[in-house]
Each structure stands twice: as structure tokens, then as C-alpha cells.
C-alpha atoms as a PDB file:
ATOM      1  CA  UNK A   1      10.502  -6.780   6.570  1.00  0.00           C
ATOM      2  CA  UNK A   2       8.234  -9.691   6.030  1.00  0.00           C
ATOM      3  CA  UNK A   3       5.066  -9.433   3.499  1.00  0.00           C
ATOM      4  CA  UNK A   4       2.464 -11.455   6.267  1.00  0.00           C
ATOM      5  CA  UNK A   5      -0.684 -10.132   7.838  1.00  0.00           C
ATOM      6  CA  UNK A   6      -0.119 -10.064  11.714  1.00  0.00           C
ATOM      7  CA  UNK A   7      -4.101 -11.188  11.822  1.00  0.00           C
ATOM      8  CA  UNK A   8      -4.919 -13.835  10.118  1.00  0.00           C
ATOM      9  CA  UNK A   9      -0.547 -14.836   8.726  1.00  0.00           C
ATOM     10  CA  UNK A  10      -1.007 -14.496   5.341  1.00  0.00           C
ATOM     11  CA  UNK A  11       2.593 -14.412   3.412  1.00  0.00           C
ATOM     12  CA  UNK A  12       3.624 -14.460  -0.451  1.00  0.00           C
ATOM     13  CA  UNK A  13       2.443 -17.691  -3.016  1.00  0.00           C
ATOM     14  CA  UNK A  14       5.101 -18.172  -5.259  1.00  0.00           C
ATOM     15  CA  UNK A  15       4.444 -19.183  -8.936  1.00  0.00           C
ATOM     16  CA  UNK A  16       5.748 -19.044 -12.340  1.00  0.00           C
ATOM     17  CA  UNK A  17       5.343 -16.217 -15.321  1.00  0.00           C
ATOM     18  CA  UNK A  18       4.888 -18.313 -18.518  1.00  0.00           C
ATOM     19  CA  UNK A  19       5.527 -16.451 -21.721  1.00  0.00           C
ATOM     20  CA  UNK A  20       3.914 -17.558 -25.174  1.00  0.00           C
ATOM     21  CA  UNK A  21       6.441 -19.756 -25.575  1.00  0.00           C
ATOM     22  CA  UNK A  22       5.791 -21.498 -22.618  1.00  0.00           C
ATOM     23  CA  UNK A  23       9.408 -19.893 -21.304  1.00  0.00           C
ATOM     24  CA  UNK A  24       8.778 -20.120 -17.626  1.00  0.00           C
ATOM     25  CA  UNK A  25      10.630 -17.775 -14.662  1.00  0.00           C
ATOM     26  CA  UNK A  26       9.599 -17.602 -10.773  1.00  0.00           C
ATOM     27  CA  UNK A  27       7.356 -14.935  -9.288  1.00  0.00           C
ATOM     28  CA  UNK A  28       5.598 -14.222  -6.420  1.00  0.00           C
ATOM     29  CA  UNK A  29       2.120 -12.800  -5.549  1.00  0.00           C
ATOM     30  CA  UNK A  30       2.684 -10.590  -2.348  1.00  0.00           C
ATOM     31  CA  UNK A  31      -1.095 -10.225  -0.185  1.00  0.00           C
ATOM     32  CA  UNK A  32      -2.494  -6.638  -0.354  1.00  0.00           C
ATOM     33  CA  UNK A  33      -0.834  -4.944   3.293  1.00  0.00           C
ATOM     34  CA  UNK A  34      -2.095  -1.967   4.662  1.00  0.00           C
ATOM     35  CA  UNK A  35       0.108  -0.216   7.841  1.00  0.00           C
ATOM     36  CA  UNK A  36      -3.092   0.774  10.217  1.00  0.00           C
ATOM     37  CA  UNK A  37      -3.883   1.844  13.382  1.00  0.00           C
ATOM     38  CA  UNK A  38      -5.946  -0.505  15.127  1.00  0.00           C
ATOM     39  CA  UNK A  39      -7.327  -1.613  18.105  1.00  0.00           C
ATOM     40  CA  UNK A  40      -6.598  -5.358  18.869  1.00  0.00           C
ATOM     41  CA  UNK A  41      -7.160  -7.903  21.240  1.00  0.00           C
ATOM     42  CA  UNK A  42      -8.032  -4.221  23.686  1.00  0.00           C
ATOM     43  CA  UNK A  43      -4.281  -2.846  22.681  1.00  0.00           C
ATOM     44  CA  UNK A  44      -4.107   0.342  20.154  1.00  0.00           C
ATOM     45  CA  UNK A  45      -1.325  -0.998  18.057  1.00  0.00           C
ATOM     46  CA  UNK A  46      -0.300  -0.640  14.727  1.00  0.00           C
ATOM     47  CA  UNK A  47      -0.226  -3.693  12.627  1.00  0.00           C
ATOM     48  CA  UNK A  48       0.221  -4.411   9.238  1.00  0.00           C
ATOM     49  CA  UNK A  49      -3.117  -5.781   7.822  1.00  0.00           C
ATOM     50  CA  UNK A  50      -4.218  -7.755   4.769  1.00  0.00           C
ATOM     51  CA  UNK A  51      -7.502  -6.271   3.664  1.00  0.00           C
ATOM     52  CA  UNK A  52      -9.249  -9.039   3.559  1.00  0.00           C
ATOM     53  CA  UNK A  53      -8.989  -8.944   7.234  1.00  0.00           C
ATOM     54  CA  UNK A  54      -9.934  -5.282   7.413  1.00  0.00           C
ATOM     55  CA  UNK A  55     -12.856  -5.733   5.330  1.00  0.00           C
ATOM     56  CA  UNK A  56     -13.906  -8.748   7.220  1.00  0.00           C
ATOM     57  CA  UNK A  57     -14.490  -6.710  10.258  1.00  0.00           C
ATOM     58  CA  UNK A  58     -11.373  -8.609  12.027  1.00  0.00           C
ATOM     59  CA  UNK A  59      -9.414  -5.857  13.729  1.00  0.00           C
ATOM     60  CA  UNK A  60     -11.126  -1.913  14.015  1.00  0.00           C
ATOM     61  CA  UNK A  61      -9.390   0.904  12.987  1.00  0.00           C
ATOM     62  CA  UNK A  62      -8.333   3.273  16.084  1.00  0.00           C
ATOM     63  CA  UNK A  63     -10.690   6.344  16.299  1.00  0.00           C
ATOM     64  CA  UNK A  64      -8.423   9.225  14.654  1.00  0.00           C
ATOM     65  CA  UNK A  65      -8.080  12.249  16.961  1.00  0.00           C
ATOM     66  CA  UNK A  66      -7.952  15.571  15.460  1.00  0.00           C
ATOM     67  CA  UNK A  67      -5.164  17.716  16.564  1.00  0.00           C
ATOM     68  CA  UNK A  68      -6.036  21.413  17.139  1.00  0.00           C
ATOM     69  CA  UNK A  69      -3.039  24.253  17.385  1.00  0.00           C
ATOM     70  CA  UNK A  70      -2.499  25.296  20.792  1.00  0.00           C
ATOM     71  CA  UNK A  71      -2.066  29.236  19.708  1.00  0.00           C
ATOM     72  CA  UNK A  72      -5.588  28.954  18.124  1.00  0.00           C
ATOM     73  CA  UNK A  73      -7.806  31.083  20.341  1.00  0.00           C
END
């Protein structure tokens, strides 16, 4: 499963931890992914979204539909 927004193709950076004594070890900083709903490019699909996009206004979320019992009368 990769870590990149399907919007805008942001992935991992990749860095090191250093420690006090300047002991360094490889890390990575994966982007903030939400699983949504949304519509995009006229498609309801469901995409996995950095929120930078989503707060950016780049995709909309899909209206949710509320789902009522059928033996409810």
C-alpha cells in the first residue's frame, strides 16, 4: 500500500533521528492520509487524501446518504 495522496502525489520524506550524541538512524515522515469519499474529476470515488488537499478545497467530500430500515413504518 503506498503512503501518496492520489490528488496532489504527495509520498514519505525520509530523514534522520539524531540523538544527543549526535548518534544518527533513518526515519521517515509519512503525509497525513485520510480514506474519503469524494467526488472527483465528476466520478464518486474513494481516494486516499492528504489533508492539505482536503482542506484546500481540492476534491469534495461525497454527500453522505442516510440509510433508513426498511421495516420502519
Amino acid at each position: 500500500m503506498s503512503k501518496r495522496c492520489d490528488v496532489c502525489d504527495k509520498g514519505p520524506m525520509f530523514g534522520n533521528n539524531v540523538s544527543h550524541a549526535k548518534n544518527t538512524t533513518r526515519r521517515r515522515w509519512n503525509p497525513n492520509l485520510k480514506k474519503l469519499r469524494v467526488v472527483y474529476k465528476g466520478a464518486l470515488r474513494t481516494l486516499k487524501v492528504c489533508t492539505r488537499c482536503l482542506k484546500a478545497g481540492k476534491v469534495v467530500r461525497a454527500p453522505i446518504v442516510a440509510r433508513t430500515p426498511a421495516s420502519v413504518s
